[in-house]
PDB file of N, CA and C in Angstrom:
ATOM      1  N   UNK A   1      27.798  65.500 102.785  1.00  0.00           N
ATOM      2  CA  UNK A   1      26.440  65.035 102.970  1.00  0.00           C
ATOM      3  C   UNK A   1      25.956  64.465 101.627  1.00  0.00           C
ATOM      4  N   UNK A   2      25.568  63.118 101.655  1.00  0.00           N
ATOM      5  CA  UNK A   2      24.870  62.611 100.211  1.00  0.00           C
ATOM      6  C   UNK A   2      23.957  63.155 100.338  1.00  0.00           C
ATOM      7  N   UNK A   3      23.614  63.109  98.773  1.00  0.00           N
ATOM      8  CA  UNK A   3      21.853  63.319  98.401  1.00  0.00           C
ATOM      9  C   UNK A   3      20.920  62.559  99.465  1.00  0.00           C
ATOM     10  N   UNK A   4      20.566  61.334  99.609  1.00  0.00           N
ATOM     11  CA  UNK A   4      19.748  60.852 100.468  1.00  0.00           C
ATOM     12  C   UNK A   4      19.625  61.963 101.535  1.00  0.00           C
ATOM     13  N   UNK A   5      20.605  62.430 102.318  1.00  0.00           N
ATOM     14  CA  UNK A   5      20.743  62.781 103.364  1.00  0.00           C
ATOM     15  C   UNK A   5      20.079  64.128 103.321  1.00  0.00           C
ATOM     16  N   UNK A   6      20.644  64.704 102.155  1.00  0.00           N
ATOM     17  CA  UNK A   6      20.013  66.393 101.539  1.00  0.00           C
ATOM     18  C   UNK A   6      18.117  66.163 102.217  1.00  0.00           C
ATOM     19  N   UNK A   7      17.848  65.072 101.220  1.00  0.00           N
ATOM     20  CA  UNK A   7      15.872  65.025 100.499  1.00  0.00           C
ATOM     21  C   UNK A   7      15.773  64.401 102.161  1.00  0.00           C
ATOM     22  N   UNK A   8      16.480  63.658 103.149  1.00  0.00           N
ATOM     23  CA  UNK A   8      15.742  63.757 104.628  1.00  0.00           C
ATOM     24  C   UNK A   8      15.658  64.911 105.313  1.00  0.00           C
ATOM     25  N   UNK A   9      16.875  65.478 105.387  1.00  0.00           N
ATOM     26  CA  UNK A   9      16.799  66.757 105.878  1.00  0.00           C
ATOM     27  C   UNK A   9      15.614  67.973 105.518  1.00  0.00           C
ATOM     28  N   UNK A  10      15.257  67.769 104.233  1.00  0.00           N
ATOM     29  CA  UNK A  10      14.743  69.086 102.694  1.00  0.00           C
ATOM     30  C   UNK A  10      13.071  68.303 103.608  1.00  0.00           C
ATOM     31  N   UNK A  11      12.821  66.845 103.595  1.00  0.00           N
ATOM     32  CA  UNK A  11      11.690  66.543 104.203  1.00  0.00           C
ATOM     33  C   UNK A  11      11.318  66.856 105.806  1.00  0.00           C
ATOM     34  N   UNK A  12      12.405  66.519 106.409  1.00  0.00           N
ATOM     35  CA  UNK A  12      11.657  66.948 107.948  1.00  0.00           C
ATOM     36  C   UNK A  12      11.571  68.481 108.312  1.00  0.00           C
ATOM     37  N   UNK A  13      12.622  69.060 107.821  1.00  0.00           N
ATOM     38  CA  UNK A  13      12.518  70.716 107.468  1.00  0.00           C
ATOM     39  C   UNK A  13      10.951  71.142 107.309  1.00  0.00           C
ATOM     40  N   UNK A  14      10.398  70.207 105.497  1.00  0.00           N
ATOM     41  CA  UNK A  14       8.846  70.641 105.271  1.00  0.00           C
ATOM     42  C   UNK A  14       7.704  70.158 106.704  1.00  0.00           C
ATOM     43  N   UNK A  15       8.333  68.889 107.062  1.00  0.00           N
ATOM     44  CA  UNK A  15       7.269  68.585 108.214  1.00  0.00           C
ATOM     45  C   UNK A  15       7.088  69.188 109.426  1.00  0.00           C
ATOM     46  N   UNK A  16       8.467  70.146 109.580  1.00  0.00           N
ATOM     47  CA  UNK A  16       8.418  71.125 110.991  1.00  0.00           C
ATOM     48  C   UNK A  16       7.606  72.191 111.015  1.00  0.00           C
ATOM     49  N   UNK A  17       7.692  72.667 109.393  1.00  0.00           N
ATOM     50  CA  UNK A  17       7.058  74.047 108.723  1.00  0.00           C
ATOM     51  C   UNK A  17       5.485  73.986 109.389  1.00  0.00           C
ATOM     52  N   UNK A  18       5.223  72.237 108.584  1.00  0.00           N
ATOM     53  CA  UNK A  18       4.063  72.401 108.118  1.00  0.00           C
ATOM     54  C   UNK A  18       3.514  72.037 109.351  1.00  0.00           C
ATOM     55  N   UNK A  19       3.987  71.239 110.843  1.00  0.00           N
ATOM     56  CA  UNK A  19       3.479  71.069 112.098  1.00  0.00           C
ATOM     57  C   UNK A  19       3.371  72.242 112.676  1.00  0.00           C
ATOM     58  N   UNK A  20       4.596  73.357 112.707  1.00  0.00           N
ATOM     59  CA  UNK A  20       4.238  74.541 113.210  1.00  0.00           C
ATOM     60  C   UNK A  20       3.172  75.110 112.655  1.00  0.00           C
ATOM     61  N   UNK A  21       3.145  75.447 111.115  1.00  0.00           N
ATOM     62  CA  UNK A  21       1.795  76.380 110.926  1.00  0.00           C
ATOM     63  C   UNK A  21       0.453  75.665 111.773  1.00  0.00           C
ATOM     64  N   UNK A  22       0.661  74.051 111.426  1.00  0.00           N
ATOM     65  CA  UNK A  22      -0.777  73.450 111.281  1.00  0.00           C
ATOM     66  C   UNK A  22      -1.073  73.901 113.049  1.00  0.00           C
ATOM     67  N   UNK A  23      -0.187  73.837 113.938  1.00  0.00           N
ATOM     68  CA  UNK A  23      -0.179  73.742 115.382  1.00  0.00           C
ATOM     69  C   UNK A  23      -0.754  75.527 115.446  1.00  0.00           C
ATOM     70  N   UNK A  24      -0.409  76.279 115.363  1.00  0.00           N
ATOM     71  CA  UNK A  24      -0.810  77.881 115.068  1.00  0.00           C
ATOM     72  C   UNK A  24      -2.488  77.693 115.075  1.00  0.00           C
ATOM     73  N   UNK A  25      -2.616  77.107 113.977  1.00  0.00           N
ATOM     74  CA  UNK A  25      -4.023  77.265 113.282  1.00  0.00           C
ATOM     75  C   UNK A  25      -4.743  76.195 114.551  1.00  0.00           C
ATOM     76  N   UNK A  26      -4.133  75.664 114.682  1.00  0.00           N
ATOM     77  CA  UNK A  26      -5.199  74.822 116.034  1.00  0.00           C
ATOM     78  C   UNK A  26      -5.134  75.310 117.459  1.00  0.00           C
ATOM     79  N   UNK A  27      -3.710  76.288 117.748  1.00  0.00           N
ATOM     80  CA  UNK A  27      -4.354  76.579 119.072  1.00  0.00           C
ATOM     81  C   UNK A  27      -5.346  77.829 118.990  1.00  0.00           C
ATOM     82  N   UNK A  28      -5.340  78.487 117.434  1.00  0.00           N
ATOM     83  CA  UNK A  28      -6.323  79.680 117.397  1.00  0.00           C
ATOM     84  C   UNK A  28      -7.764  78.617 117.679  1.00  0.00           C
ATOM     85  N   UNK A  29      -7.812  77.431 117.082  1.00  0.00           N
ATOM     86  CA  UNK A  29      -9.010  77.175 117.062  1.00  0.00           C
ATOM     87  C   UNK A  29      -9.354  76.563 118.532  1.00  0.00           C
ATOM     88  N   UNK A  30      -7.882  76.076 119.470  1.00  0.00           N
ATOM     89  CA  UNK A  30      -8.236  75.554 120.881  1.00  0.00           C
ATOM     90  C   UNK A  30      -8.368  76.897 121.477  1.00  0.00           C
ATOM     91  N   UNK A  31      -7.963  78.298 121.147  1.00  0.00           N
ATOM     92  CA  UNK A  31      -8.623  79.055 122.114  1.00  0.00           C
ATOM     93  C   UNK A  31      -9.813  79.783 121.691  1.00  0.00           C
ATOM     94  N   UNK A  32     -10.353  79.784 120.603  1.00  0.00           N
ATOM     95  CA  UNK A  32     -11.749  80.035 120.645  1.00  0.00           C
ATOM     96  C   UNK A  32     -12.762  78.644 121.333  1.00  0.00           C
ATOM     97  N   UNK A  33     -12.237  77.726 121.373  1.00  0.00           N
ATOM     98  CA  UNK A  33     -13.119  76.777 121.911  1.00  0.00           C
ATOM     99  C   UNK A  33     -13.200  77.100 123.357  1.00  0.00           C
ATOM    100  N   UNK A  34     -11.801  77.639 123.971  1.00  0.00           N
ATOM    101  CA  UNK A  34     -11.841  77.725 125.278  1.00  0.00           C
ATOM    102  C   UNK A  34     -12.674  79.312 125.796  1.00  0.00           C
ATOM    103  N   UNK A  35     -12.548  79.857 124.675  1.00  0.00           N
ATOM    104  CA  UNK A  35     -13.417  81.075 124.857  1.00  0.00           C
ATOM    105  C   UNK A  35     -15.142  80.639 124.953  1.00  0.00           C
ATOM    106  N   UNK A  36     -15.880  80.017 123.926  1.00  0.00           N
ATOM    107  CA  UNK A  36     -16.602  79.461 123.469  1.00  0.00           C
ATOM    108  C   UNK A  36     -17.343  78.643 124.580  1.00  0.00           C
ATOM    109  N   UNK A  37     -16.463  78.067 125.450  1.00  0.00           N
ATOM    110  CA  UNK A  37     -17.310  76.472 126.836  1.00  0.00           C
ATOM    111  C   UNK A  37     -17.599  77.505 127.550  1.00  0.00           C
ATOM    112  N   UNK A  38     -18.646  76.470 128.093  1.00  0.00           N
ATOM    113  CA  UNK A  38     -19.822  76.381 129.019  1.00  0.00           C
ATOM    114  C   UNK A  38     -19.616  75.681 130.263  1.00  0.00           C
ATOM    115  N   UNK A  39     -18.077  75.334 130.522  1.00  0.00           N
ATOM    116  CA  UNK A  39     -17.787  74.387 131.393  1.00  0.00           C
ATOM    117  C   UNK A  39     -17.818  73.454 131.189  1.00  0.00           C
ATOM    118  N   UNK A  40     -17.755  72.882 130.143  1.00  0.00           N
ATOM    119  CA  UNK A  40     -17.264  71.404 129.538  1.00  0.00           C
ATOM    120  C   UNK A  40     -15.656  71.153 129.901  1.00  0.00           C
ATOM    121  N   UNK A  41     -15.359  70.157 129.290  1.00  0.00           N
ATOM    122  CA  UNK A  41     -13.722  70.056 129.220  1.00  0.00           C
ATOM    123  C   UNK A  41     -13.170  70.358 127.884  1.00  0.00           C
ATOM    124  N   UNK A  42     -12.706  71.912 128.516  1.00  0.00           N
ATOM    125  CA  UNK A  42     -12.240  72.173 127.502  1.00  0.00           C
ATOM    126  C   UNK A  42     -10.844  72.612 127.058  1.00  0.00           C
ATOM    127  N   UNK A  43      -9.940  72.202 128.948  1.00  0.00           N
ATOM    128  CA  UNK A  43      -8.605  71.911 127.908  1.00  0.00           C
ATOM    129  C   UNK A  43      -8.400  70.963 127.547  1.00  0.00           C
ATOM    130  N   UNK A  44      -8.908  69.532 127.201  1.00  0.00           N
ATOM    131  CA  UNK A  44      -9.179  68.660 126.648  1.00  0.00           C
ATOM    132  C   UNK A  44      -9.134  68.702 125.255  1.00  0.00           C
ATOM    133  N   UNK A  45     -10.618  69.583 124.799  1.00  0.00           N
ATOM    134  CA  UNK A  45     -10.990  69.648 123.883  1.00  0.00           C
ATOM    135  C   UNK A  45      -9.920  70.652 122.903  1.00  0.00           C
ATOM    136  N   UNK A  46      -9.259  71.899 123.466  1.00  0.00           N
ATOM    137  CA  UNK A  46      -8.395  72.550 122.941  1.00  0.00           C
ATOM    138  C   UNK A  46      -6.957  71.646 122.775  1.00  0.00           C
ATOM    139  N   UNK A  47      -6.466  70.904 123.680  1.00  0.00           N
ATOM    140  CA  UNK A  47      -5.216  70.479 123.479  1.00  0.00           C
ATOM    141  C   UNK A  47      -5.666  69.324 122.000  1.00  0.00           C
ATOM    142  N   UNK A  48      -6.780  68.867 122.014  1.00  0.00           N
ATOM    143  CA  UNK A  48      -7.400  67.893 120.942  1.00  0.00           C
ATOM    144  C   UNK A  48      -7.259  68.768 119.349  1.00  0.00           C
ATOM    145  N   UNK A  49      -7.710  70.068 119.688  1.00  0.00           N
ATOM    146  CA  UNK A  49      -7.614  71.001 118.169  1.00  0.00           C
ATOM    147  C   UNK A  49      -6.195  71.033 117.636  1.00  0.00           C
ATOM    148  N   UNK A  50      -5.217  71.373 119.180  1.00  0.00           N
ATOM    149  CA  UNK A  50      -3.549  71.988 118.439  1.00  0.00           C
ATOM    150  C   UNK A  50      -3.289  70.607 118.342  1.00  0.00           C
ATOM    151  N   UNK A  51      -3.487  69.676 118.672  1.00  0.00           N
ATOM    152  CA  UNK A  51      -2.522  68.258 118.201  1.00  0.00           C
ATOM    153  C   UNK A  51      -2.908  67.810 116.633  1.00  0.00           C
ATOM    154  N   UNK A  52      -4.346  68.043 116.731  1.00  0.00           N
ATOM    155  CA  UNK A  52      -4.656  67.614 115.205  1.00  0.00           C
ATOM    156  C   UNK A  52      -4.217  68.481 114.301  1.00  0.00           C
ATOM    157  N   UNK A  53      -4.088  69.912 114.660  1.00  0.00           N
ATOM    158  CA  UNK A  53      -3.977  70.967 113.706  1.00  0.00           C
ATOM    159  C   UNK A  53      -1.945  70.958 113.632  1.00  0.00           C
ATOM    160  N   UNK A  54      -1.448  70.450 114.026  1.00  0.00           N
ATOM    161  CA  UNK A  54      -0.026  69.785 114.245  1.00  0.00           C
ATOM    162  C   UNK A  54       0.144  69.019 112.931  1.00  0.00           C
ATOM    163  N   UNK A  55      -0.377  67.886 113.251  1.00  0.00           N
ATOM    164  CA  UNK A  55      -0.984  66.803 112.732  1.00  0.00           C
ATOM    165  C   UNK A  55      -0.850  67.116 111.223  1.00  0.00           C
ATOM    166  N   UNK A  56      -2.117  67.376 111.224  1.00  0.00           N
ATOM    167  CA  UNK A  56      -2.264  67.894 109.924  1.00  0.00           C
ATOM    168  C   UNK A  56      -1.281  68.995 109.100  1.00  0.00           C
ATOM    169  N   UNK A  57      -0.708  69.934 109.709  1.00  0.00           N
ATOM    170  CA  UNK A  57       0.133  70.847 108.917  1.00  0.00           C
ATOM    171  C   UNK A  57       0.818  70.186 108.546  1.00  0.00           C
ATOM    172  N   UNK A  58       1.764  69.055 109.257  1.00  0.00           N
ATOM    173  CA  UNK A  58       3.029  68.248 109.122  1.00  0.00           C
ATOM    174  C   UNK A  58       2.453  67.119 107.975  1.00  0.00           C
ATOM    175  N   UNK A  59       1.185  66.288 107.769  1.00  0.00           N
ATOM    176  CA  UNK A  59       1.329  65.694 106.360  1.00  0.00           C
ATOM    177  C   UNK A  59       0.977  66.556 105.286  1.00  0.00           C
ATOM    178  N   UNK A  60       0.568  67.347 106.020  1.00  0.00           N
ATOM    179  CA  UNK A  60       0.104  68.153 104.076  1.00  0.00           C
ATOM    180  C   UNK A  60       1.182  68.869 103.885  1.00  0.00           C
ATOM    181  N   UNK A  61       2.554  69.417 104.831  1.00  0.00           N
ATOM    182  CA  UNK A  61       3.827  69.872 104.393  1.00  0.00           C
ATOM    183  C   UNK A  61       4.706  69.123 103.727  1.00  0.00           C
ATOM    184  N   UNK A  62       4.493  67.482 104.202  1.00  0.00           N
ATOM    185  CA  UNK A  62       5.215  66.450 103.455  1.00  0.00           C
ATOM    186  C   UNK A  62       4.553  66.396 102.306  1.00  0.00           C
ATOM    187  N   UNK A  63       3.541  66.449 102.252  1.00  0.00           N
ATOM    188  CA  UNK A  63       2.605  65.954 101.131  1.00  0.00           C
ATOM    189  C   UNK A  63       3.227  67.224  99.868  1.00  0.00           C
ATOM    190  N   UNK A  64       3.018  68.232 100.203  1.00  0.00           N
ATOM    191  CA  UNK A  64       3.395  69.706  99.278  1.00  0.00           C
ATOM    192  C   UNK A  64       5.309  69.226  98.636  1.00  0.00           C
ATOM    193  N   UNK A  65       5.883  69.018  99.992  1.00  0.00           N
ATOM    194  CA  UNK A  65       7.243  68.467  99.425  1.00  0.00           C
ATOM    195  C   UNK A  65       7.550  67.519  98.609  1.00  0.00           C
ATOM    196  N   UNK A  66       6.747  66.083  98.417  1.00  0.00           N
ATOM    197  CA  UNK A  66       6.550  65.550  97.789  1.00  0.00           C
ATOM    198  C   UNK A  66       6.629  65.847  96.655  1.00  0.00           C
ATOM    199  N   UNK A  67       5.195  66.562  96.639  1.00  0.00           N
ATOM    200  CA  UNK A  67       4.860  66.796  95.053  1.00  0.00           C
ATOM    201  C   UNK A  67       5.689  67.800  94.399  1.00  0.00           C
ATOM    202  N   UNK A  68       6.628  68.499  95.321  1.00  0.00           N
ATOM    203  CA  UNK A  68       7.555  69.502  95.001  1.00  0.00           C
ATOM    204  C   UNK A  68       8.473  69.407  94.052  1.00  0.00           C
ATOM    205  N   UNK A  69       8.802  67.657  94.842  1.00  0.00           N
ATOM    206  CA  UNK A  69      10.247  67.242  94.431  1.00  0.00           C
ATOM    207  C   UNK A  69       9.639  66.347  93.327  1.00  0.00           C
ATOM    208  N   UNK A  70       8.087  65.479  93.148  1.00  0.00           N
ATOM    209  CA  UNK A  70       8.421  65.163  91.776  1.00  0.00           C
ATOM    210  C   UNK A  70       8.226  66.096  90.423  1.00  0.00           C
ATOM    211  N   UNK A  71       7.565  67.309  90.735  1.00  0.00           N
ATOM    212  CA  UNK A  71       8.175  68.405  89.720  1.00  0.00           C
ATOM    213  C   UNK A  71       9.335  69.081  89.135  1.00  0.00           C
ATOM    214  N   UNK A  72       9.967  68.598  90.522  1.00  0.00           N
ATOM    215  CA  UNK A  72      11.817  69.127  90.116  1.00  0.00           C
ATOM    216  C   UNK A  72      12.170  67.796  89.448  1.00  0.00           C
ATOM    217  N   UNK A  73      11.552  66.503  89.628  1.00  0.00           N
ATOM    218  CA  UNK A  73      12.400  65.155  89.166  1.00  0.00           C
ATOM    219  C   UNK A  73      11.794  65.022  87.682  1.00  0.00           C
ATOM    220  N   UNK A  74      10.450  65.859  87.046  1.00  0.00           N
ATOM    221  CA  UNK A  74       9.908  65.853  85.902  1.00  0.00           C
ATOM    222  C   UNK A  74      10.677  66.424  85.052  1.00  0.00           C
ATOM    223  N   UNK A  75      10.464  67.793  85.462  1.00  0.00           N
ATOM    224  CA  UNK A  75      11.427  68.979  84.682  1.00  0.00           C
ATOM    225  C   UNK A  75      13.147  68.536  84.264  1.00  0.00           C
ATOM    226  N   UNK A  76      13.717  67.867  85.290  1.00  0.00           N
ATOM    227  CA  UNK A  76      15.077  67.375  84.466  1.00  0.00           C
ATOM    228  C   UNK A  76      14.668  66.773  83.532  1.00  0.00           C
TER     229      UNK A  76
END
């Protein structure tokens, strides 16, 4: 396996991490919403929390890897 291949792998690895946590943290927040309605639409509104909260874990996991790897590329 080349290097290239290593830092894709080392990246989608961080983006699975960081979609799973982010997805966690949004269906806690799609089921307090669903706790929360009044009869709105609210598996709508919950499937809307875990996708963003997906979403979001997965760039800020890339984002963390990133900056990971240009600290390891400083330090040499």
């Amino acid at each position: 396996m080349t290097e290239t291949e290593k830092e894709r792998v080392k990246a989608t690895a961080a983006a699975s991490v960081g979609a799973g946590v982010g997805g966690a943290g949004g269906a806690s927040v799609g089921v307090l919403e669903l706790a929360a309605a009044q009869g709105t639409v609210t598996g709508l509104t919950a499937g809307l929390a875990i996708g963003v909260g997906a979403l979001a874990g997965a760039l800020l996991g890339l984002a963390g890897y990133s900056a990971y790897r240009r600290l390891m590329k400083a330090r040499d």
